[in-house]
Protein backbone atom coordinates (compact mmCIF):
# COMPACT_ATOMS: atom_id res chain seq x y z
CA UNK A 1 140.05 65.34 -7.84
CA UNK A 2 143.47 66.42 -6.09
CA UNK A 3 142.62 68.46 -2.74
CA UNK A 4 143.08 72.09 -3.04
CA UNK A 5 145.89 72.24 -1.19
CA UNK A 6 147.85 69.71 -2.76
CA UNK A 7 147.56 71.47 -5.65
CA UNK A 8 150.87 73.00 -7.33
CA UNK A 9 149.13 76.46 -9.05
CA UNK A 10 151.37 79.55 -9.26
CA UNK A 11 153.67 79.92 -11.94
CA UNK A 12 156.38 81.25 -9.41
CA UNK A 13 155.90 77.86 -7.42
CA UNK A 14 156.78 75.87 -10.76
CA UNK A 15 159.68 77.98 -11.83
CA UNK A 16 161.11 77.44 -8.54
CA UNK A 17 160.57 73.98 -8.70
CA UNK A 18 162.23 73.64 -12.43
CA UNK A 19 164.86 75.58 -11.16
CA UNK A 20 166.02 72.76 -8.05
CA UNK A 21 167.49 70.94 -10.41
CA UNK A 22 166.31 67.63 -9.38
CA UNK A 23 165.07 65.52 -12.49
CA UNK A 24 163.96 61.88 -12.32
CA UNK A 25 163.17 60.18 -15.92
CA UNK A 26 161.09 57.53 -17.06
CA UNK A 27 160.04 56.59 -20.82
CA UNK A 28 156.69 58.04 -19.94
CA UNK A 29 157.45 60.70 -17.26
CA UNK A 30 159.34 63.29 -16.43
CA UNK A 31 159.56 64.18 -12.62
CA UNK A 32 160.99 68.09 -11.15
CA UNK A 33 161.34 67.78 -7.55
CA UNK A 34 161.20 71.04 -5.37
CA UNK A 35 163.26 71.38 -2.29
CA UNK A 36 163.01 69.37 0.60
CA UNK A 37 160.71 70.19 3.52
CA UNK A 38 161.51 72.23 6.59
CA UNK A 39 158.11 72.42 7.91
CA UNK A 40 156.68 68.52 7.33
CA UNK A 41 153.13 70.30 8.48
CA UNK A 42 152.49 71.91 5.23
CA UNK A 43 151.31 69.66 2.41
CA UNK A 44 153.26 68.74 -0.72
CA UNK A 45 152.05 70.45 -3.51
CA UNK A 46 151.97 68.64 -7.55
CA UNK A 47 151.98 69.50 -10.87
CA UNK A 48 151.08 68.58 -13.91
CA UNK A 49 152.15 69.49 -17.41
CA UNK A 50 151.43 68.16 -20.82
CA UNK A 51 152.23 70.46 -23.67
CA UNK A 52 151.25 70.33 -27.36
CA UNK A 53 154.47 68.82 -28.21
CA UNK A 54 152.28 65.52 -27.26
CA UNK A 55 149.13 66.16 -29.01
CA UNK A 56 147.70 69.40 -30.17
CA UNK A 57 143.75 68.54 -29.30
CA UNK A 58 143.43 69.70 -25.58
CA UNK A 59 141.21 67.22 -24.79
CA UNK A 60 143.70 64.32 -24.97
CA UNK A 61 146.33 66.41 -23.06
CA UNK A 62 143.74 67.02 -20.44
CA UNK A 63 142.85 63.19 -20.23
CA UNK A 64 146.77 62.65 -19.49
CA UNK A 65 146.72 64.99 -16.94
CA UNK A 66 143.52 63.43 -15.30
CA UNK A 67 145.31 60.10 -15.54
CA UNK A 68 148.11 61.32 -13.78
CA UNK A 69 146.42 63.28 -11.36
CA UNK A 70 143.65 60.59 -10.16
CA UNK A 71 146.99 58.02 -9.62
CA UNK A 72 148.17 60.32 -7.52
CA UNK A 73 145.29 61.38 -5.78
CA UNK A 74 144.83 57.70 -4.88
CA UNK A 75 147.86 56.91 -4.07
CA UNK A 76 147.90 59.57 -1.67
CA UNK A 77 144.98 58.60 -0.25
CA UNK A 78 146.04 54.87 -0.01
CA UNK A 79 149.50 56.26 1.51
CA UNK A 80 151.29 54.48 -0.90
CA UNK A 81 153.58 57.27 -1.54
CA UNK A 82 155.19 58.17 2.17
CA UNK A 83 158.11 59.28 0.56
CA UNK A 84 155.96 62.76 -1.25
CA UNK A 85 155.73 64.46 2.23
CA UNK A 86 159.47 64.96 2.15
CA UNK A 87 159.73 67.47 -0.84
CA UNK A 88 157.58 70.83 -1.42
CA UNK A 89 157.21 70.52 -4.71
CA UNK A 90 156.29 68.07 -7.44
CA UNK A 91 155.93 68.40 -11.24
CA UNK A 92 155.05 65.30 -13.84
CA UNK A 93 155.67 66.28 -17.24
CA UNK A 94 154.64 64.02 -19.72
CA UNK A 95 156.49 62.40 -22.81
CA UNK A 96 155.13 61.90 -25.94
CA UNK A 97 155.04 57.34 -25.48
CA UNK A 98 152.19 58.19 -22.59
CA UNK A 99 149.82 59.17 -25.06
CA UNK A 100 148.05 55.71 -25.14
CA UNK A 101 148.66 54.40 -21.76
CA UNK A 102 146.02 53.24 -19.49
CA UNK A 103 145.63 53.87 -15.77
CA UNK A 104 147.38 50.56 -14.82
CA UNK A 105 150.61 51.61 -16.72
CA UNK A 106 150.50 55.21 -15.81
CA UNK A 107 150.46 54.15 -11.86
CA UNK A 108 152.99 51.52 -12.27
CA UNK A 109 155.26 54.55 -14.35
CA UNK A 110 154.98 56.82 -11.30
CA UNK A 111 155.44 54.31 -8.74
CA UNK A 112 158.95 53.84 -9.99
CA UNK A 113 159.97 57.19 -10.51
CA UNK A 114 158.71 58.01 -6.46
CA UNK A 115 161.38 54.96 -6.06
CA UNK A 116 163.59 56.64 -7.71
CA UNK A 117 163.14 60.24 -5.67
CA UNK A 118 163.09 58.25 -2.36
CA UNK A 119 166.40 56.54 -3.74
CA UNK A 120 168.20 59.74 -4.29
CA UNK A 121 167.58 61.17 -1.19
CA UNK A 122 167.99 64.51 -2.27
């Protein structure tokens, strides 16, 4: 499970973080990234959404989020992703093609999109 405070939860935190602007896409992702950091003390917060767009049974929108947020809950951990400390804000919005995925593919799709982010350097 994400730490609490890596945790993206108030719905003023995501509308400021749809509102930045800055969109990365995959075919199975969709990435929002908040501003960049001032303060690299404070921890990066993520979020996830899937809506019903993808599937209307909760339960396989909430095993999409769980895959997303155990890859990057290890990663994280593993500090494969240096490049997340940079930004305040994360959101992963899923596309419909993820609905099938497995962990593997799911990793490998948000490993490129962090690419991607570090790429831009927003």
């Amino acid at each position: 499970m994400l730490k609490k405070e890596n945790r993206l939860k108030k719905r003023s935190s995501y509308a400021a973080t749809y509102n930045n602007n800055n969109i990365f896409k995959n075919d199975l992702i969709v990435a929002y990234v908040g501003k960049t950091k001032t303060d690299k003390n404070c921890p990066t917060k993520v979020g996830f959404v899937v809506s019903k767009k993808i599937h209307k049974r909760a339960t396989k929108r909430n095993r999409i989020k769980r895959l997303m947020r155990e890859n990057i809950r290890l990663m994280i951990k593993n500090s494969e992703l240096v490049e997340i400390n940079n930004y305040q804000s994360l959101i992963f919005v899923a596309k419909k093609n993820i609905l099938y995925k497995n962990f593997e593919e799911i990793r490998n799709t948000i490993l490129i999109l962090m690419d991607k982010i570090a790429n831009k350097n927003i």
